[in-house]
PDB file of N, CA and C in Angstrom:
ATOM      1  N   UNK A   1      -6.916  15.093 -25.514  1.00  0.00           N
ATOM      2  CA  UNK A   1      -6.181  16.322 -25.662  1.00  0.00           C
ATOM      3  C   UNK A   1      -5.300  16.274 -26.906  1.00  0.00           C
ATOM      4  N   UNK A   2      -4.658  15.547 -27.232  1.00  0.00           N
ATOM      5  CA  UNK A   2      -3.919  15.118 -28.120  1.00  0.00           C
ATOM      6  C   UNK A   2      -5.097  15.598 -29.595  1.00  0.00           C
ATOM      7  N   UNK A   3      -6.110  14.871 -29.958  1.00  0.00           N
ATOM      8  CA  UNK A   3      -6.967  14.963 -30.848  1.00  0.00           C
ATOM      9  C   UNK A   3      -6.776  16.693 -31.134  1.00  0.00           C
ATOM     10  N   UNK A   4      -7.753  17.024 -29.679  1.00  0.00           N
ATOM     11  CA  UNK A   4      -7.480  18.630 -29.820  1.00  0.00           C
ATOM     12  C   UNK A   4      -6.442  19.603 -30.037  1.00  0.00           C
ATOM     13  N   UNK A   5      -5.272  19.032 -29.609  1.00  0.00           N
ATOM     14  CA  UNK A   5      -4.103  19.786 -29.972  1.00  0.00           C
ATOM     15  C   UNK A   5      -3.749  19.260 -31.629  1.00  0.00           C
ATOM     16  N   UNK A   6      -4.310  18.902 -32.043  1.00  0.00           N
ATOM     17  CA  UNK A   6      -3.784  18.363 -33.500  1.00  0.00           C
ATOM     18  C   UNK A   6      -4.529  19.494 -34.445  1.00  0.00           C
ATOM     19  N   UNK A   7      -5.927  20.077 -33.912  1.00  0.00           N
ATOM     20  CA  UNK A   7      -6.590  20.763 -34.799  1.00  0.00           C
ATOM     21  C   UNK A   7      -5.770  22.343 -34.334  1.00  0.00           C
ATOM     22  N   UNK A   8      -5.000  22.639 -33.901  1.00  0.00           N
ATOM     23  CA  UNK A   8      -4.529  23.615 -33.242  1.00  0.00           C
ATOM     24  C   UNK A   8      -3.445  24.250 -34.732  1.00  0.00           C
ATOM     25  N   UNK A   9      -3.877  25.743 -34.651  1.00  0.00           N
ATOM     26  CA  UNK A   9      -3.624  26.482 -35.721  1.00  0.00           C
ATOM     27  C   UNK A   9      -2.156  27.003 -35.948  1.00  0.00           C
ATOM     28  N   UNK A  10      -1.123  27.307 -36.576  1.00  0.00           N
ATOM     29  CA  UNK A  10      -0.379  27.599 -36.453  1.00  0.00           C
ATOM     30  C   UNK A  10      -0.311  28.820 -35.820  1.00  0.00           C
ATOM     31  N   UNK A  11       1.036  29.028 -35.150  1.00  0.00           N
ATOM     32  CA  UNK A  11       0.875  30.755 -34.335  1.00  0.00           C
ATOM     33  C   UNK A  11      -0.245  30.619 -32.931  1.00  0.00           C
ATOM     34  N   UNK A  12      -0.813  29.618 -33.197  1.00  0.00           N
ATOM     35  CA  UNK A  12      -2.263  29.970 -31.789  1.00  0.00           C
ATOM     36  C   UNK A  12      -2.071  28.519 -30.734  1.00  0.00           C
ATOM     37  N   UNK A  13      -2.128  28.341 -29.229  1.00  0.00           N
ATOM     38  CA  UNK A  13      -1.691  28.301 -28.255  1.00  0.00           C
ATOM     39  C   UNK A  13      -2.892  28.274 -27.424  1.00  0.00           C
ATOM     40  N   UNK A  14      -4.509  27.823 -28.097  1.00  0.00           N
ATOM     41  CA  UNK A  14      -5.318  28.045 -27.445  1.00  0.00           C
ATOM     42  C   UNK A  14      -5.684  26.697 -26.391  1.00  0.00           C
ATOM     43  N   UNK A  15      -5.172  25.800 -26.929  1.00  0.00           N
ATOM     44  CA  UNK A  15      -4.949  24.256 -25.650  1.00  0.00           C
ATOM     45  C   UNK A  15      -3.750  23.928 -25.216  1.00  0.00           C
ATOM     46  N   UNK A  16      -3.318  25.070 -24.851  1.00  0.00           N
ATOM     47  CA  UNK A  16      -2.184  24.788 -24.084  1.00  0.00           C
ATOM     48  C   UNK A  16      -2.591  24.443 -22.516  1.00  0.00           C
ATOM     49  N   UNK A  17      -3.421  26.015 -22.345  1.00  0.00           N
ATOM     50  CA  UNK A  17      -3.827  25.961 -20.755  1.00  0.00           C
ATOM     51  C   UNK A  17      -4.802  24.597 -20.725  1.00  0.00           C
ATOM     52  N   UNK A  18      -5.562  24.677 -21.287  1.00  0.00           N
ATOM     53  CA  UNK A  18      -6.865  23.580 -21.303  1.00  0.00           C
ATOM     54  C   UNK A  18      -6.049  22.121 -20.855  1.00  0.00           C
ATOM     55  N   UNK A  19      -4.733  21.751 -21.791  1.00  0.00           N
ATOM     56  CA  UNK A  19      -4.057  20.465 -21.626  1.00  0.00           C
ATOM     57  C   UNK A  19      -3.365  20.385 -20.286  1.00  0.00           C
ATOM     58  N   UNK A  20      -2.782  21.368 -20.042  1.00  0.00           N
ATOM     59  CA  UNK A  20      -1.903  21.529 -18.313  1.00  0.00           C
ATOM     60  C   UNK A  20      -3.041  21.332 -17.182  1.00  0.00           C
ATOM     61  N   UNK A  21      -4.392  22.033 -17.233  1.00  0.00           N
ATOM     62  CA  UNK A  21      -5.429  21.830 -16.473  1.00  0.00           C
ATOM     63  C   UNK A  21      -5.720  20.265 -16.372  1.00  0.00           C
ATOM     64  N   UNK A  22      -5.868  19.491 -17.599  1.00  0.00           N
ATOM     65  CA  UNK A  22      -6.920  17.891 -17.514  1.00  0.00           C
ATOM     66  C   UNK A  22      -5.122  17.358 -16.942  1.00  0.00           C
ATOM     67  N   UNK A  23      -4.237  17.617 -17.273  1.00  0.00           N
ATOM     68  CA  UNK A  23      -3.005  17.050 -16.626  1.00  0.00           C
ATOM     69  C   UNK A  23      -2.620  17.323 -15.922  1.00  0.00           C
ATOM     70  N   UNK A  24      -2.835  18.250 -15.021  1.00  0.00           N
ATOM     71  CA  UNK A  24      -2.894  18.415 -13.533  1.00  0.00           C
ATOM     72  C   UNK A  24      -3.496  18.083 -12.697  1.00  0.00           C
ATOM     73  N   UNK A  25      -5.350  17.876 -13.385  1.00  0.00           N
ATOM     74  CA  UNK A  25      -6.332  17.361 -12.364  1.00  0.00           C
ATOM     75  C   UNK A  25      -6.378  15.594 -12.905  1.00  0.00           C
ATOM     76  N   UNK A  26      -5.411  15.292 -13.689  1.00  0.00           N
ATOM     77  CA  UNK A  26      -5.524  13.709 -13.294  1.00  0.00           C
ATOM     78  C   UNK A  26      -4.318  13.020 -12.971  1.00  0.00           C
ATOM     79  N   UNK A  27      -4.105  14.036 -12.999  1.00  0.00           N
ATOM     80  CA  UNK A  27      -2.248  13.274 -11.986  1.00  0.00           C
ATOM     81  C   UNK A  27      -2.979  13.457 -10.374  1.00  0.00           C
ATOM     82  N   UNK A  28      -3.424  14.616  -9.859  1.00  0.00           N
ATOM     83  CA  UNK A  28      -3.920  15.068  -8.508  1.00  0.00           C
ATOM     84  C   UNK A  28      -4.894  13.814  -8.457  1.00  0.00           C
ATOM     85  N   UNK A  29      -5.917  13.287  -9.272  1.00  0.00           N
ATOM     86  CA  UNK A  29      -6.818  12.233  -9.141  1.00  0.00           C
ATOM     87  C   UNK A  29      -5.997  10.860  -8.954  1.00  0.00           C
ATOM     88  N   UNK A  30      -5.102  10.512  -9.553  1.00  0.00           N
ATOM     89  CA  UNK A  30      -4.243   9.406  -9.525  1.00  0.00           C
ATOM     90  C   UNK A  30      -3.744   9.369  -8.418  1.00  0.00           C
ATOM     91  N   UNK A  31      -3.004  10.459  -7.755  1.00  0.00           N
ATOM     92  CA  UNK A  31      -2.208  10.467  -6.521  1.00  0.00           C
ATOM     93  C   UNK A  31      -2.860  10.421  -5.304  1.00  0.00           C
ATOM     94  N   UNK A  32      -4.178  11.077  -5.165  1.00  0.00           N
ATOM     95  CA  UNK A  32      -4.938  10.654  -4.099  1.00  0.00           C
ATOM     96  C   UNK A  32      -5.804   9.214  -4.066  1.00  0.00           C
ATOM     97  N   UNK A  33      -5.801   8.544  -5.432  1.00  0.00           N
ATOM     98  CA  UNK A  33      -6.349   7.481  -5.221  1.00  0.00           C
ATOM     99  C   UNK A  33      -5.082   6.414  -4.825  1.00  0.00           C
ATOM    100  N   UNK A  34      -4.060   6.916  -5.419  1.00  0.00           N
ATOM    101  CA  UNK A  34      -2.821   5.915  -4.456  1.00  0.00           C
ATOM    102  C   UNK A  34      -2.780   6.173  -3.078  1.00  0.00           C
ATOM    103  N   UNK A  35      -2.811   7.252  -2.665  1.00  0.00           N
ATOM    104  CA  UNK A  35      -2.457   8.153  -1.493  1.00  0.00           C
ATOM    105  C   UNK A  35      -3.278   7.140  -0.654  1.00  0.00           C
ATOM    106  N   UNK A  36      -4.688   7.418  -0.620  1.00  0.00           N
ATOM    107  CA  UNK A  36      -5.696   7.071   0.001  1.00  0.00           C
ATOM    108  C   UNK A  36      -6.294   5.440   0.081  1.00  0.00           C
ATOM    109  N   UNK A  37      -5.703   4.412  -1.285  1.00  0.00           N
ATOM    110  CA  UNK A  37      -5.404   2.964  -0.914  1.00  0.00           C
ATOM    111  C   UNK A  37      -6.964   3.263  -0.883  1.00  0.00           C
ATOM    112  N   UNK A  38      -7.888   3.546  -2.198  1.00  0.00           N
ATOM    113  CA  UNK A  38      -9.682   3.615  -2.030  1.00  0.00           C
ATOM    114  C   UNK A  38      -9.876   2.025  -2.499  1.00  0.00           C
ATOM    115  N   UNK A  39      -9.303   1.356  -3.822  1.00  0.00           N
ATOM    116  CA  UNK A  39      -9.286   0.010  -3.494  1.00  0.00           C
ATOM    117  C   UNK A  39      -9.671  -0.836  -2.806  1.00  0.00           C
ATOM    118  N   UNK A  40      -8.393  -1.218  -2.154  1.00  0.00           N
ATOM    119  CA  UNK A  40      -7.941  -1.811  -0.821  1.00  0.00           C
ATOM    120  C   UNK A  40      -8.609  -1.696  -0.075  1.00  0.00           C
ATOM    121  N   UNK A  41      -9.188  -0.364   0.699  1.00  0.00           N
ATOM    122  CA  UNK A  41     -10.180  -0.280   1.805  1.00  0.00           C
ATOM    123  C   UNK A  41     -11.500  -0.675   1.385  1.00  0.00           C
ATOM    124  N   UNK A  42     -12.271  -0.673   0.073  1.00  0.00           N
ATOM    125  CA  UNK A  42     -13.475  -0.822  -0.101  1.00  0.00           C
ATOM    126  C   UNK A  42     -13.235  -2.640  -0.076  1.00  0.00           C
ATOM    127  N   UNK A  43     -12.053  -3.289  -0.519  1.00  0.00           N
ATOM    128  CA  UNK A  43     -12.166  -4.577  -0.300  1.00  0.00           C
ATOM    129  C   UNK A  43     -11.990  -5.189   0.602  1.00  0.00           C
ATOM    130  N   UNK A  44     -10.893  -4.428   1.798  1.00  0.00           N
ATOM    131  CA  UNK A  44     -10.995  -5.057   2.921  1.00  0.00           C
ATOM    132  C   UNK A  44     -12.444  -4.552   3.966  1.00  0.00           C
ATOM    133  N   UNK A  45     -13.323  -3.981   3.620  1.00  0.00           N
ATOM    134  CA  UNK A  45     -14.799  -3.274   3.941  1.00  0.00           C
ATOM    135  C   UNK A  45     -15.331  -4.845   3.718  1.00  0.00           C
ATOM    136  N   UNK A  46     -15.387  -4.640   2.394  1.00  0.00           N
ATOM    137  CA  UNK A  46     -16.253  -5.684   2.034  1.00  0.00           C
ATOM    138  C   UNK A  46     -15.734  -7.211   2.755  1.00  0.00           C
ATOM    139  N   UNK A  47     -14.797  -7.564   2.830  1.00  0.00           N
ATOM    140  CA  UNK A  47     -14.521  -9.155   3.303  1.00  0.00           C
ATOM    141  C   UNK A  47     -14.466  -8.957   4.986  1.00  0.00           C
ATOM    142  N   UNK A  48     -14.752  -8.188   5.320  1.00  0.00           N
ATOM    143  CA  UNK A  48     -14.864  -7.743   6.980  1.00  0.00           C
ATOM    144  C   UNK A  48     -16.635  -8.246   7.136  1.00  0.00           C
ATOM    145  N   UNK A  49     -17.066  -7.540   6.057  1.00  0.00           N
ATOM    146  CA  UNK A  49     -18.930  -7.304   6.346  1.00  0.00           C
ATOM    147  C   UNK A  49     -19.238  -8.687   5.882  1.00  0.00           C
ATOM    148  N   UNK A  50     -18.966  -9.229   5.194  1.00  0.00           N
ATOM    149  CA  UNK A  50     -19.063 -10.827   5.154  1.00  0.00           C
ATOM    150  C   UNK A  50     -18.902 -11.469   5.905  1.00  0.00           C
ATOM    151  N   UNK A  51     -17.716 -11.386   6.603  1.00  0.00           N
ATOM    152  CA  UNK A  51     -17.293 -11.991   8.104  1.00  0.00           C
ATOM    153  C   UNK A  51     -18.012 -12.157   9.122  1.00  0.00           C
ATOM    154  N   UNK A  52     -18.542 -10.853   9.516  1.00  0.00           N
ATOM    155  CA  UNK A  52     -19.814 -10.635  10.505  1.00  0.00           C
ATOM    156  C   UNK A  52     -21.070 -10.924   9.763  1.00  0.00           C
ATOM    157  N   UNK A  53     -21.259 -10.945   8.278  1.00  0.00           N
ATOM    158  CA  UNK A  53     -22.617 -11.614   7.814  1.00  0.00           C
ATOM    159  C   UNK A  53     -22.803 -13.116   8.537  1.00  0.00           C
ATOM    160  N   UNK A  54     -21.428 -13.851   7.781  1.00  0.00           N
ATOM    161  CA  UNK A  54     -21.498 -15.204   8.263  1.00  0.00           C
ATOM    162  C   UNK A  54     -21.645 -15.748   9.855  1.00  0.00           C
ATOM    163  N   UNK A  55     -21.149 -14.732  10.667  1.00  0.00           N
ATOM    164  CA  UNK A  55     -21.270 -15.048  12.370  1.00  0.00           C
ATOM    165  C   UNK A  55     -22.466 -14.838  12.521  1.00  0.00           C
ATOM    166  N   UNK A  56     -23.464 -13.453  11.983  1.00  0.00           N
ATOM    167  CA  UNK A  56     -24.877 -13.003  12.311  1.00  0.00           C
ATOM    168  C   UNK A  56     -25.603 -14.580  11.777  1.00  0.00           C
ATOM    169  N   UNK A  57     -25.046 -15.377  10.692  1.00  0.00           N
ATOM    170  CA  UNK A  57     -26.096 -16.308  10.199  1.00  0.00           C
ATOM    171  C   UNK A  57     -25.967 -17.417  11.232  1.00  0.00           C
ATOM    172  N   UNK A  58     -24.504 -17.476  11.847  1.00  0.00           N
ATOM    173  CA  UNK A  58     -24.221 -18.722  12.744  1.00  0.00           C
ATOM    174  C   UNK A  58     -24.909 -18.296  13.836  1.00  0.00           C
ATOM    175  N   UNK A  59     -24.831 -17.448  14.123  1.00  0.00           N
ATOM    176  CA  UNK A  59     -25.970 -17.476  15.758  1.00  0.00           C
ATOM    177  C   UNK A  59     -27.909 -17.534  15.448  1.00  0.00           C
ATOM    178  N   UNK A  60     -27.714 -16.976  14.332  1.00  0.00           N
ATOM    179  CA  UNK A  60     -29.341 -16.980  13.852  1.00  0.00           C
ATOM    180  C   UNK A  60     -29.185 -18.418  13.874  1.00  0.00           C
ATOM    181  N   UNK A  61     -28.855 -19.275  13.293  1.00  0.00           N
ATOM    182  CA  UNK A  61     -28.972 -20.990  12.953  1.00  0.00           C
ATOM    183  C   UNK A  61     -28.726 -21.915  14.324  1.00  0.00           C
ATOM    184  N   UNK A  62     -28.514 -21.658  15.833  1.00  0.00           N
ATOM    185  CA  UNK A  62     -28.385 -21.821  16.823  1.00  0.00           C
ATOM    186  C   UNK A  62     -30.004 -22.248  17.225  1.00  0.00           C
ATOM    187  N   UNK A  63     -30.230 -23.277  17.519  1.00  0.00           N
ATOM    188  CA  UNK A  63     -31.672 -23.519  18.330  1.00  0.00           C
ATOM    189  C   UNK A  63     -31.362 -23.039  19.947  1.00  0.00           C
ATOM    190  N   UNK A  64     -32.146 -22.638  20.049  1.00  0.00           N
ATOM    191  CA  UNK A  64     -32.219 -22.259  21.435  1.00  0.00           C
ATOM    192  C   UNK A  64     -31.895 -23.318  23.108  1.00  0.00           C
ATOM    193  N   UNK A  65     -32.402 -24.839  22.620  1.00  0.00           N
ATOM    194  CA  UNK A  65     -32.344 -25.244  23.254  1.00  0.00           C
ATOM    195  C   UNK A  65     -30.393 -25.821  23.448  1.00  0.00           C
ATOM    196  N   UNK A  66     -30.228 -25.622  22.014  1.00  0.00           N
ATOM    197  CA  UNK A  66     -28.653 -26.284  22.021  1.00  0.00           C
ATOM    198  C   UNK A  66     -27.364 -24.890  22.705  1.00  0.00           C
ATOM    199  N   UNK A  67     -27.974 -23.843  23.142  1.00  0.00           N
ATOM    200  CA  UNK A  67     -26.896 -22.824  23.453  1.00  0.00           C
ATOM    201  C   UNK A  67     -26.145 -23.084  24.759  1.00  0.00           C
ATOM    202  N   UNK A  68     -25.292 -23.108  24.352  1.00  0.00           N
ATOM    203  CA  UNK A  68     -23.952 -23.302  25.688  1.00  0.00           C
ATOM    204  C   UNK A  68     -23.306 -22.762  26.025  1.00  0.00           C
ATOM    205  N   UNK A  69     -22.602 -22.542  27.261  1.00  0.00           N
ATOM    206  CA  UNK A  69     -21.540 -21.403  27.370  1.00  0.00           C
ATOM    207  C   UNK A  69     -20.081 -21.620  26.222  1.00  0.00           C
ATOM    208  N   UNK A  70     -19.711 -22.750  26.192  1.00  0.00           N
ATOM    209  CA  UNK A  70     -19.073 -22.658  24.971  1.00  0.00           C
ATOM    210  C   UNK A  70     -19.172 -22.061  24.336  1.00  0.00           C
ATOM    211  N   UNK A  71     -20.236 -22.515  23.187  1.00  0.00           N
ATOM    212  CA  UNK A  71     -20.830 -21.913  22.295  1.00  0.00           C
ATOM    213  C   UNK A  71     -20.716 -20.400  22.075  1.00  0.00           C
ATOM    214  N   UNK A  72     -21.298 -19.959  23.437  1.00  0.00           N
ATOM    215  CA  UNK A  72     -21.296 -18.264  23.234  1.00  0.00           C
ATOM    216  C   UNK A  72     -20.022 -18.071  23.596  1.00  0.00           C
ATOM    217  N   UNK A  73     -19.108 -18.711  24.174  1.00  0.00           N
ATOM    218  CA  UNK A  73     -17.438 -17.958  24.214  1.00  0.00           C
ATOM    219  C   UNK A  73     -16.527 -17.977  22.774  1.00  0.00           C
ATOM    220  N   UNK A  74     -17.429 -19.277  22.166  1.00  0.00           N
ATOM    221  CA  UNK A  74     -16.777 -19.511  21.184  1.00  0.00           C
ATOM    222  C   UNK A  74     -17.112 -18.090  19.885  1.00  0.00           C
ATOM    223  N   UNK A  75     -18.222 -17.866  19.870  1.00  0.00           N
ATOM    224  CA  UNK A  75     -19.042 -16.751  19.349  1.00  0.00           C
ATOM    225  C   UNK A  75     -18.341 -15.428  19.213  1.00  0.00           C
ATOM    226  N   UNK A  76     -18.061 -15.088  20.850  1.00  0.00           N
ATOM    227  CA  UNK A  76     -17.614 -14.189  21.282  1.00  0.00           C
ATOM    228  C   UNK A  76     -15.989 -13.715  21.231  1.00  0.00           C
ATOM    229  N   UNK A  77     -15.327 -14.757  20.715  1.00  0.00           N
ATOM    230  CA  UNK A  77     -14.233 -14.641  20.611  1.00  0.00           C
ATOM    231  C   UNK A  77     -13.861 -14.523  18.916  1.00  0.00           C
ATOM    232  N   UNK A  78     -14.777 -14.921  18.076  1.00  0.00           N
ATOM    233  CA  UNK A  78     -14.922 -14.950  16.896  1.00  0.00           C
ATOM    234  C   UNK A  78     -15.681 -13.163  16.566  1.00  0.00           C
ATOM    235  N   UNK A  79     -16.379 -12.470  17.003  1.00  0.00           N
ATOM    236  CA  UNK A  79     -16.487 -11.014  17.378  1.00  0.00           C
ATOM    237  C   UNK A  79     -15.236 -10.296  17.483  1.00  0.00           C
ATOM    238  N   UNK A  80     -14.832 -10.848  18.525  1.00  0.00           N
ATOM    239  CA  UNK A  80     -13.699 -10.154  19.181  1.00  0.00           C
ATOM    240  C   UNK A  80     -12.747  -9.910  18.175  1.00  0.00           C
ATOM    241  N   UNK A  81     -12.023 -11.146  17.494  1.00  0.00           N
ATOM    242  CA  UNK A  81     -11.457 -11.045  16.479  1.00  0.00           C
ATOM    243  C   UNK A  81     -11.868 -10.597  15.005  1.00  0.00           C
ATOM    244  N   UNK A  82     -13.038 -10.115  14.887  1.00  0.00           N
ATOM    245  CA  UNK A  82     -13.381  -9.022  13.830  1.00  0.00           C
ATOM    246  C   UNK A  82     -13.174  -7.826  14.203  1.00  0.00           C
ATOM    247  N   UNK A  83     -13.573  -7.439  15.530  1.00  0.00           N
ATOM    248  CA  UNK A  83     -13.169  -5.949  15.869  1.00  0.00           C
ATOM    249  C   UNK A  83     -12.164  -5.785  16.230  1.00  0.00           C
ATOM    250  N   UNK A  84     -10.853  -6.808  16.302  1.00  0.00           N
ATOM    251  CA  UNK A  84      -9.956  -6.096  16.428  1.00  0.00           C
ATOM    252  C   UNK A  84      -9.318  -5.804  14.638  1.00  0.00           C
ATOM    253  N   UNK A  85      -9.801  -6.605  13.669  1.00  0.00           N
ATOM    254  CA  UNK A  85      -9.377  -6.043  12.332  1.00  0.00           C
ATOM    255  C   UNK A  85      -9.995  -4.934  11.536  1.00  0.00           C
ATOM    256  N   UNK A  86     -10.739  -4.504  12.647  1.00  0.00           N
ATOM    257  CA  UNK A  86     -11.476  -3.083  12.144  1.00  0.00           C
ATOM    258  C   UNK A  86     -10.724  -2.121  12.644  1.00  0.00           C
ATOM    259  N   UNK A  87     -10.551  -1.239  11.601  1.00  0.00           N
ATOM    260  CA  UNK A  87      -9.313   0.324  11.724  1.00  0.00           C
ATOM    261  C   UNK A  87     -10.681   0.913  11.869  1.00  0.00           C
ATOM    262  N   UNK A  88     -10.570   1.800  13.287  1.00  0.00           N
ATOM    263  CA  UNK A  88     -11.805   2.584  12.878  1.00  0.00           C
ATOM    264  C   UNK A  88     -11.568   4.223  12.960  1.00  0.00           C
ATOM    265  N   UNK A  89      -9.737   3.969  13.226  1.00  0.00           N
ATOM    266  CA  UNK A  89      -9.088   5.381  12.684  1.00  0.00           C
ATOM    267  C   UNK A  89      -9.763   5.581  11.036  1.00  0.00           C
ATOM    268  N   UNK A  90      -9.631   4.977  10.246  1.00  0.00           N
ATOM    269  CA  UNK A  90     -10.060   5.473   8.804  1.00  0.00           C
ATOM    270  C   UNK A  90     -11.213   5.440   8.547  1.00  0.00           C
ATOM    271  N   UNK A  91     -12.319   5.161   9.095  1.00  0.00           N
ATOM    272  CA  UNK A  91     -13.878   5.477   9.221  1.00  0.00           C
ATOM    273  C   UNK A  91     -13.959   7.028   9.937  1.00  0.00           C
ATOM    274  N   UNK A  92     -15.153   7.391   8.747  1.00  0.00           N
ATOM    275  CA  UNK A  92     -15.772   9.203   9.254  1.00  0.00           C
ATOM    276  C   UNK A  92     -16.319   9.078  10.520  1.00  0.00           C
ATOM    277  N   UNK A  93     -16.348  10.081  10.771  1.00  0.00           N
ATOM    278  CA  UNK A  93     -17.324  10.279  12.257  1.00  0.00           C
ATOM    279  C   UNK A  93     -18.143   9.740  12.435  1.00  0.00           C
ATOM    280  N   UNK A  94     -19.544   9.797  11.062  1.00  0.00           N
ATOM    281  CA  UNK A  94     -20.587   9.855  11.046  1.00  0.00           C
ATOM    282  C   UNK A  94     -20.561   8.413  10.739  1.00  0.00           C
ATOM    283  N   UNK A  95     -19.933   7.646  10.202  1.00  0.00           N
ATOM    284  CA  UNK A  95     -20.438   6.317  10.816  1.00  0.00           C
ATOM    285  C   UNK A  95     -20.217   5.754  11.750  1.00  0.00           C
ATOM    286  N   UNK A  96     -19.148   6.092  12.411  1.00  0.00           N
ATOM    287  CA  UNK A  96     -18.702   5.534  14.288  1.00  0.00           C
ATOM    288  C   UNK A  96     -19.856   5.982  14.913  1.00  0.00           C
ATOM    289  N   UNK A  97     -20.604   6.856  14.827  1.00  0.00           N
ATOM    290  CA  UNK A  97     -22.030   7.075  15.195  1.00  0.00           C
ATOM    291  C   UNK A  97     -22.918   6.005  15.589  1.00  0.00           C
TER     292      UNK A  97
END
């Protein structure tokens, strides 16, 4: 904007509106990306889905003959404590689906 306001004629006022518009819609872009913490949630997404990657690989790597009730309490309590660090207030509908 700056560039453009430099070629701007004397007497004429034609990027005025144009500059208030891109500086209104990126302050509004800035503030909802603070607002909304999009960051943060895509990283705590991601180190959650890893979490349960690594448990899905620990029970896949389980021989069948070695399963114990331990084992599966131990499993199960390691679950447990992923879903309780899942907000699933801030998930859409359509993926609680």
């Amino acid at each position: 904007m700056y560039v453009l306001n430099s070629f701007e004629r004397e007497g004429e006022n034609k990027m005025r509106i144009p500059n208030v518009v891109v500086n209104g819609c990126s302050a509004l872009i800035l503030f909802l990306q603070n607002n909304l913490k999009v960051a943060e949630k895509v990283e705590w997404f991601k180190n959650l889905s890893n979490q349960y990657l690594i448990l899905s690989h620990a029970i896949e790597a389980l021989e069948p003959d070695a399963i114990t009730r331990e084992i599966i309490n131990n499993f199960t309590e390691k679950y447990d404590a992923l879903q309780s660090q899942c907000l699933f207030d801030d998930m859409p509908h359509k993926y609680k689906i």
